[in-house]
Protein backbone atom coordinates (compact mmCIF):
# COMPACT_ATOMS: atom_id res chain seq x y z
CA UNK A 1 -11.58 -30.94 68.21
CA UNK A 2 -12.09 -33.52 71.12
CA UNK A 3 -14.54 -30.76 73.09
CA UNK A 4 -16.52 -30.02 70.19
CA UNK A 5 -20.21 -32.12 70.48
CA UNK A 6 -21.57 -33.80 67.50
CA UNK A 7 -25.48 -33.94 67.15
CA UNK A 8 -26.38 -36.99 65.06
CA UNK A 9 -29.48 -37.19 63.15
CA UNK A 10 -30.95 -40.76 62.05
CA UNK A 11 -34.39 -39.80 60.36
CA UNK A 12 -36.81 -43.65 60.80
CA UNK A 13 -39.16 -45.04 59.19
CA UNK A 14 -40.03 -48.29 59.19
CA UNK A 15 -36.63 -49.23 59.71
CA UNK A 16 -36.48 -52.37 61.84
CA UNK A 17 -35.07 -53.82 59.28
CA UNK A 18 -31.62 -52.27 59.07
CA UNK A 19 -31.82 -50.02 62.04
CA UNK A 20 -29.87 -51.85 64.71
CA UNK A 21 -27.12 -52.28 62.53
CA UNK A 22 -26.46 -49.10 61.48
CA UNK A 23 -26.44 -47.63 65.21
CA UNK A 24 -24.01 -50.27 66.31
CA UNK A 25 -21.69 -48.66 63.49
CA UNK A 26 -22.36 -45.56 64.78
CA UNK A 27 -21.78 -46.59 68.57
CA UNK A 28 -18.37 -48.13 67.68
CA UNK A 29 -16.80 -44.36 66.39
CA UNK A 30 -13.35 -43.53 67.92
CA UNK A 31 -14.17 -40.08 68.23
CA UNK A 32 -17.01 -40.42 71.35
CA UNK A 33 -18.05 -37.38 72.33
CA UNK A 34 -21.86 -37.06 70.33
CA UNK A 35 -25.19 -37.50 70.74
CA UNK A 36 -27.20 -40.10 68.53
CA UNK A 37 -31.09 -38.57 68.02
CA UNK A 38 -33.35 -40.64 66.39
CA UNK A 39 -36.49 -39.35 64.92
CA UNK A 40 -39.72 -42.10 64.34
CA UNK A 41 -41.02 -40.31 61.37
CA UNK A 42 -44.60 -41.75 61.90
CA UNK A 43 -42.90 -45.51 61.84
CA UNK A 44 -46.17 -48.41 61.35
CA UNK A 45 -43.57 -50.96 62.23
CA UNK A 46 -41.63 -52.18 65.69
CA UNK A 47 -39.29 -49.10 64.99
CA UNK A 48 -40.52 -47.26 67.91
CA UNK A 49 -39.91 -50.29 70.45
CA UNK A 50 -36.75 -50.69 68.44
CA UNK A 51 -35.68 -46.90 69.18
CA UNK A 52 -36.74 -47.57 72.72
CA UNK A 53 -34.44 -50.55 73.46
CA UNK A 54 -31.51 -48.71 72.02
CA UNK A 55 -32.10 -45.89 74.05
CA UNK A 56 -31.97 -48.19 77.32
CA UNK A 57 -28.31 -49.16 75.84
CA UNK A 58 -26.34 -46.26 75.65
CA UNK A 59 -26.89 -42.77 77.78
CA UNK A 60 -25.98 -41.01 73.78
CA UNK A 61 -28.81 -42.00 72.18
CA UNK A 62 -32.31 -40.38 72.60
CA UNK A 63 -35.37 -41.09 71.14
CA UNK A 64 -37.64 -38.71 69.57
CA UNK A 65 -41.28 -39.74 68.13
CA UNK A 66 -43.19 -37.19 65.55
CA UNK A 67 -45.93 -37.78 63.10
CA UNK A 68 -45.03 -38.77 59.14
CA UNK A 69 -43.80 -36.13 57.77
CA UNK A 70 -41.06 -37.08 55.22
CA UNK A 71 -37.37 -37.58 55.76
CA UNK A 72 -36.18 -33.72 55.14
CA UNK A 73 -39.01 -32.92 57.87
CA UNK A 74 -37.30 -35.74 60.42
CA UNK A 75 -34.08 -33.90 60.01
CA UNK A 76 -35.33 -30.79 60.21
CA UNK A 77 -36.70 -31.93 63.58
CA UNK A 78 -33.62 -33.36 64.67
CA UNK A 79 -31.78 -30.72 64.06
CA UNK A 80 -33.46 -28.65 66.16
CA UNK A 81 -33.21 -30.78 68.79
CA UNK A 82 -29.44 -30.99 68.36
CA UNK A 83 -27.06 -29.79 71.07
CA UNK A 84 -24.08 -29.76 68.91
CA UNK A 85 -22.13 -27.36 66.87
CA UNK A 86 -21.77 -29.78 64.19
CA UNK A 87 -24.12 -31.95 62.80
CA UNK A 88 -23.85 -35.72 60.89
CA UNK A 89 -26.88 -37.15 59.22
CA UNK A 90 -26.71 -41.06 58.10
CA UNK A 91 -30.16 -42.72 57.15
CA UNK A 92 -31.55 -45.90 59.07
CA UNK A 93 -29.82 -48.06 56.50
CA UNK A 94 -26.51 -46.65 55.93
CA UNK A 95 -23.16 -47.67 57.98
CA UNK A 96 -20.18 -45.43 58.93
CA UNK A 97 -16.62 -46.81 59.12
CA UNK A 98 -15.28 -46.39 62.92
CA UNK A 99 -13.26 -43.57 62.36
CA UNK A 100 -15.30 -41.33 60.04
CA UNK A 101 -15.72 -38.49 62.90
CA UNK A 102 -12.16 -38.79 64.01
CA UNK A 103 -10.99 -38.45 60.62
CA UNK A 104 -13.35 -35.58 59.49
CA UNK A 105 -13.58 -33.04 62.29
CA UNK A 106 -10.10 -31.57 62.45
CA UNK A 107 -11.22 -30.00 58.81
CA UNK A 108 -13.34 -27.97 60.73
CA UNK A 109 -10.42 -26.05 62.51
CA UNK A 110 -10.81 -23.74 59.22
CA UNK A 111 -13.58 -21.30 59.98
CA UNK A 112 -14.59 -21.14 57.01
CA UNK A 113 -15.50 -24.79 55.86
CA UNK A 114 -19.03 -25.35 57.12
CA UNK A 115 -19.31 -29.15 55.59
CA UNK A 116 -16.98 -31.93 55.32
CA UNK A 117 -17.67 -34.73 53.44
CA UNK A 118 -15.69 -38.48 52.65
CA UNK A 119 -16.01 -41.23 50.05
CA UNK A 120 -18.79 -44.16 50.40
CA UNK A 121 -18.79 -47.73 49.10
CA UNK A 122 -21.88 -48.41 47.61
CA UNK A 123 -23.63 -51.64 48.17
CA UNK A 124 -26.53 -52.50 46.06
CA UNK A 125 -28.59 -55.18 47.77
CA UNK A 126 -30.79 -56.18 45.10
CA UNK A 127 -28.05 -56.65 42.98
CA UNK A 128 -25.89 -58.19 45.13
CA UNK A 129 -23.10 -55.29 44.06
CA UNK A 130 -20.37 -53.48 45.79
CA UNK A 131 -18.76 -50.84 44.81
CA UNK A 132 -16.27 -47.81 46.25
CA UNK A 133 -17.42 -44.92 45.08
CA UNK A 134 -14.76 -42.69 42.40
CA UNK A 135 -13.08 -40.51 44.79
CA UNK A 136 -12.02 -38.45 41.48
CA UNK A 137 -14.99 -35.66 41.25
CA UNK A 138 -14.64 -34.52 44.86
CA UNK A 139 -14.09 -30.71 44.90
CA UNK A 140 -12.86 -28.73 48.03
CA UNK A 141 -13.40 -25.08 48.61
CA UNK A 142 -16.49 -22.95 47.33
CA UNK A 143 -18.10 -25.90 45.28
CA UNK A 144 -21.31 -24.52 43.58
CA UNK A 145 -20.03 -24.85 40.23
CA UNK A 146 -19.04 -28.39 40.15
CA UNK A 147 -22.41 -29.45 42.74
CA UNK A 148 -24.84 -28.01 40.55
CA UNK A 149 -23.81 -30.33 37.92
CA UNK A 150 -23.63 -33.48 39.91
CA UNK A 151 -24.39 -34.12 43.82
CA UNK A 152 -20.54 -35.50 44.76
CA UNK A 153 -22.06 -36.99 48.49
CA UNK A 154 -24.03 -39.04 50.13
CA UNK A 155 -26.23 -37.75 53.00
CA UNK A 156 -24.44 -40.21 55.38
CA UNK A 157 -21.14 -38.83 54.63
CA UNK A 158 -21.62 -35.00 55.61
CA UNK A 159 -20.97 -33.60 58.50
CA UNK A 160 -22.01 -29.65 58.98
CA UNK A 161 -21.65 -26.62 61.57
CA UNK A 162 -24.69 -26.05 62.48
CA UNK A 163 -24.85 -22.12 62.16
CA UNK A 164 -23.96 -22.63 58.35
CA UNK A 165 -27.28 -24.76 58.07
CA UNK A 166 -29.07 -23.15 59.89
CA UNK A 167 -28.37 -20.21 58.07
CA UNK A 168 -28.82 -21.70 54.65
CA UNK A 169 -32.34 -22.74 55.50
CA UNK A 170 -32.46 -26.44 56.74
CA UNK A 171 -33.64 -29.16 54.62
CA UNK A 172 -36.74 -27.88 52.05
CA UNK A 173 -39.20 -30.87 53.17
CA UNK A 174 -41.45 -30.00 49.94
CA UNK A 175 -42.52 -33.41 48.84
CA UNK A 176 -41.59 -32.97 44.72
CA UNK A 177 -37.62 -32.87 46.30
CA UNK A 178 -38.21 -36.33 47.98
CA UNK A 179 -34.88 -37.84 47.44
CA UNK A 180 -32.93 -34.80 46.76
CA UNK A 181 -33.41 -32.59 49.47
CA UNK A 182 -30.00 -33.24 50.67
CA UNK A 183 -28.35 -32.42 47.36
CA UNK A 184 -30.74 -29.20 47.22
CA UNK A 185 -29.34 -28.25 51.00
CA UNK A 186 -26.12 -28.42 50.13
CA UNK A 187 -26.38 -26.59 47.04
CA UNK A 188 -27.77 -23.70 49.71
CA UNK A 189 -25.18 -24.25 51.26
CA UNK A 190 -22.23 -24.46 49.06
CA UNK A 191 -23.28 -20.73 47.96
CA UNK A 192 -22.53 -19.45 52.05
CA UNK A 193 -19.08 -21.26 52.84
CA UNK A 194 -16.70 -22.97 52.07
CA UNK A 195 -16.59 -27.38 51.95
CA UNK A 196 -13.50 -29.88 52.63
CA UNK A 197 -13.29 -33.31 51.83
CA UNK A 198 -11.74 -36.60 53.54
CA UNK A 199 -10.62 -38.87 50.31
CA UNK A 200 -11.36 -41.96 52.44
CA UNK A 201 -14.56 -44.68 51.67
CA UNK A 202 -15.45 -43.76 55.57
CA UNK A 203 -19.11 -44.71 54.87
CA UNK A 204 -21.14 -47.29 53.11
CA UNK A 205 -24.46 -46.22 51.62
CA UNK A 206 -26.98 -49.34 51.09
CA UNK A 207 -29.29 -49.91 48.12
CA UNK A 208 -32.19 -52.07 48.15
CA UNK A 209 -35.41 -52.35 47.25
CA UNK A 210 -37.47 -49.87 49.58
CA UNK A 211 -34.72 -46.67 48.72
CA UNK A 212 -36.80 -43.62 47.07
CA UNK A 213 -33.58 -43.04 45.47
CA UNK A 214 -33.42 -46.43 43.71
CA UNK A 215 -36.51 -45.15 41.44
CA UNK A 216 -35.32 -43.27 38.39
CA UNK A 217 -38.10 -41.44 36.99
CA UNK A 218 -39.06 -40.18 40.24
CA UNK A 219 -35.35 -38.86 40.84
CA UNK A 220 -35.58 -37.60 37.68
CA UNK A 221 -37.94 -35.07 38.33
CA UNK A 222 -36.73 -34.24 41.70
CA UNK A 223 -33.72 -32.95 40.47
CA UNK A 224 -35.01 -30.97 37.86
CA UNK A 225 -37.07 -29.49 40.89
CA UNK A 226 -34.22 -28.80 42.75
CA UNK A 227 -32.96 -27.17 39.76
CA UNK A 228 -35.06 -24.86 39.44
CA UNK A 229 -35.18 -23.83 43.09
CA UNK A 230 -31.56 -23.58 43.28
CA UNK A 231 -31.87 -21.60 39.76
CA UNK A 232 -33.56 -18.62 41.56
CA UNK A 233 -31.77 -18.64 44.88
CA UNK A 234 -28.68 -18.64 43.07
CA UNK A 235 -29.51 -15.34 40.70
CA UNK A 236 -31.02 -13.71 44.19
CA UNK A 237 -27.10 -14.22 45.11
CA UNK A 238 -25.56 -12.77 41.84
CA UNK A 239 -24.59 -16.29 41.15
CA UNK A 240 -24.77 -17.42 37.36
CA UNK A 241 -24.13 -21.06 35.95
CA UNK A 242 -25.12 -21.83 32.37
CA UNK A 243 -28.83 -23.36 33.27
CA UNK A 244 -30.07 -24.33 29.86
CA UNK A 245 -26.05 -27.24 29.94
CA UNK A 246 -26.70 -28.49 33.35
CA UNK A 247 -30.37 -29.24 32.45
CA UNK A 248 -29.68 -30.60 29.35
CA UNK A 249 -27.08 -32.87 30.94
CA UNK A 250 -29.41 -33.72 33.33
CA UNK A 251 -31.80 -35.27 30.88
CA UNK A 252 -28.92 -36.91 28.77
CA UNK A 253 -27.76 -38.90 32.16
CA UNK A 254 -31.30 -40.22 33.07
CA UNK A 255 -32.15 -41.01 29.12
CA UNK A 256 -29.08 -43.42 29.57
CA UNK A 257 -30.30 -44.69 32.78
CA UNK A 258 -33.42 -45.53 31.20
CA UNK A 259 -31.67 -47.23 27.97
CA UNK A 260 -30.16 -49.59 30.33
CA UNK A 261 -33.03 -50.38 32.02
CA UNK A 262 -34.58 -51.21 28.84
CA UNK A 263 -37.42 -48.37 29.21
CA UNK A 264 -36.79 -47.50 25.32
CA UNK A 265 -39.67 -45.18 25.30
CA UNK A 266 -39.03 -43.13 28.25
CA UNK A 267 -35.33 -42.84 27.21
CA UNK A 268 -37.20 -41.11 24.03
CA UNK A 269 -39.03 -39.12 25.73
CA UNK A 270 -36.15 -38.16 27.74
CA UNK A 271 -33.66 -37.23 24.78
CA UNK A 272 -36.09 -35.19 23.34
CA UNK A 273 -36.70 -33.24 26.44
CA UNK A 274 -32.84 -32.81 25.84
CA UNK A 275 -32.90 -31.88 22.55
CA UNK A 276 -35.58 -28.44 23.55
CA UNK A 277 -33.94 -27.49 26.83
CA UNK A 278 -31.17 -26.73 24.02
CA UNK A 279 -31.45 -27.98 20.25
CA UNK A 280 -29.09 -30.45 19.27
CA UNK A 281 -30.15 -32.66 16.43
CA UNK A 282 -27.85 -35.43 18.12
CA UNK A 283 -30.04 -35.92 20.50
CA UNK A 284 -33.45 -35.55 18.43
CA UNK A 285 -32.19 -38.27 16.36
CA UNK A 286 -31.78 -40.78 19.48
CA UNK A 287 -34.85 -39.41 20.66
CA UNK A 288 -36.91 -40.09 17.57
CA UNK A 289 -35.34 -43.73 17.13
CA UNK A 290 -36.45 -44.55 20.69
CA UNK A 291 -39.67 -44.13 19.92
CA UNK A 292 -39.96 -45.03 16.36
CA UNK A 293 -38.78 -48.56 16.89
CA UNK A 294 -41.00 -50.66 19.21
CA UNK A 295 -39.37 -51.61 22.41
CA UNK A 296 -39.54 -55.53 21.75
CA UNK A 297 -36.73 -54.61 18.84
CA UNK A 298 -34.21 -52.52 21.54
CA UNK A 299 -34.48 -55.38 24.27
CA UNK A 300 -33.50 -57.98 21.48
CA UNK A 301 -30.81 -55.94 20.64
CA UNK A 302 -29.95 -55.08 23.84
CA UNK A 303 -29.84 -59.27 25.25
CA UNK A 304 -27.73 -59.97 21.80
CA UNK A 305 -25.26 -57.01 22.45
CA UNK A 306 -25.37 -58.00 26.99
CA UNK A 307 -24.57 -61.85 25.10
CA UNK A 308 -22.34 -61.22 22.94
CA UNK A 309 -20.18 -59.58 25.70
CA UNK A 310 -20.17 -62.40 28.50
């Protein structure tokens, strides 16, 4: 696969921050032959200068400038910009391991795989956390199914063939998917071809305080959007999936999140929202003590049980 060129789109904004560092990860790949595009998405920072003193560095990278238009919108642009037949994303924060493309592109000698994914360690800034990913869920093959329940990757681990994106639509830049259009492309995606899957950590995906995706309630609803997209492209394709489960699971996973994040009432809210998708008196029950019991009472609880453990 040493002819084949790899377009590589790094969406910006206000990135000075983290931005050098993740190009220098990118710039240090064993596998050499790409080109590194990186879109200002409207940047009110130094990103632009930034962009432009990287660009003097290596004859790969190019610059591109555009105004705000969200992050699915930068990629979209980048992608048509890209010369390549395959296509890697990796956000301004995110680092790749030095032989992620080596490692990844000879999975596209199969025709039919039009993404190929790897594991990520996942650092958590704010938290001061690392952790590698659970290479365990990671499905191969036609993967609709076991997506739609859970997204298995992280944007800065896919690499695509172009024609199979293009042909699934790009990235949907509607706002209400902000942090989720990525999941929501690959779900178009997984119904056209085939994916493969590196079990390596060849990419680390950063947390910190300024991620989209670090806000619950906000992902929350994004996903149910993307739900319901992906609900009626999927039944244009003959494709079923029992709908009223995965939505119901949905709510059950971010009711937790918000239990241990000690927003009691929302994780009420939440469980309930459960409990109608499909009845279950289970989760009524949870639901209903959430928001019986004032939230002062949980978060005692919840420091005597987080005590009681150290």
């Amino acid at each position: 696969m040493s002819e084949i060129l790899v377009s590589i789109v790094v969406p910006v904004y206000n990135g000075e921050k983290y931005l050098k560092k993740t190009i220098e990860s990118i710039l240090e790949q064993t596998y050499s032959n790409f080109e590194l595009l990186l879109i200002n998405d409207g940047s009110i920072d130094s990103s632009a200068k930034l962009i432009d003193s990287l660009v003097a560095t290596d004859n790969r990278i190019k610059g591109f400038s555009k105004e705000n238009g969200g992050v699915a919108n930068a990629r979209n642009y980048g992608v048509s910009l890209a010369k390549g037949e395959l296509i890697a994303f990796c956000d301004q924060d995110d680092l790749w391991l030095p032989d992620k493309l080596e490692k990844q592109l000879p999975l596209f000698e199969n025709p039919n795989v039009g993404l190929v994914y790897c594991g990520a360690v996942v650092e958590a800034l704010l938290y001061g956390k690392t952790s590698k990913g659970s290479l365990a869920n990671k499905q191969r093959g036609y993967v609709f199914d076991q997506l739609v329940q859970l997204n298995m990757l992280t944007c800065c681990t896919a690499v695509v063939r172009k024609k199979h994106l293009l042909k699934a639509g790009g990235f949907d830049d509607d706002l209400a998917l902000m942090g989720v259009d990525d999941w929501h492309l690959w779900l178009k995606m997984s119904l056209i071809c085939e994916f493969d899957f590196v079990p390596e950590h060849l990419a680390v995906h950063v947390f910190h305080g300024d991620n989209y995706s670090s806000n619950d309630e906000k992902m929350h609803q994004a996903e149910l959007v993307c739900l319901v997209k992906i609900k009626e492209l999927a039944t244009q394709c003959d494709k079923t999936a029992q709908w009223a489960d995965i939505i119901q699971n949905l709510h059950i996973r971010y009711a937790q999140c918000y239990v241990s994040a000690g927003l009691f009432n929302l994780a009420g809210d939440t469980f309930m929202r459960a409990h109608q998708t499909r009845k279950n008196s289970l989760f009524w029950a949870k639901g209903y003590m959430l928001k019986l019991v004032p939230d002062f009472v949980w978060k005692s609880l919840q420091n005597a049980k987080r005590t009681t453990a150290k």
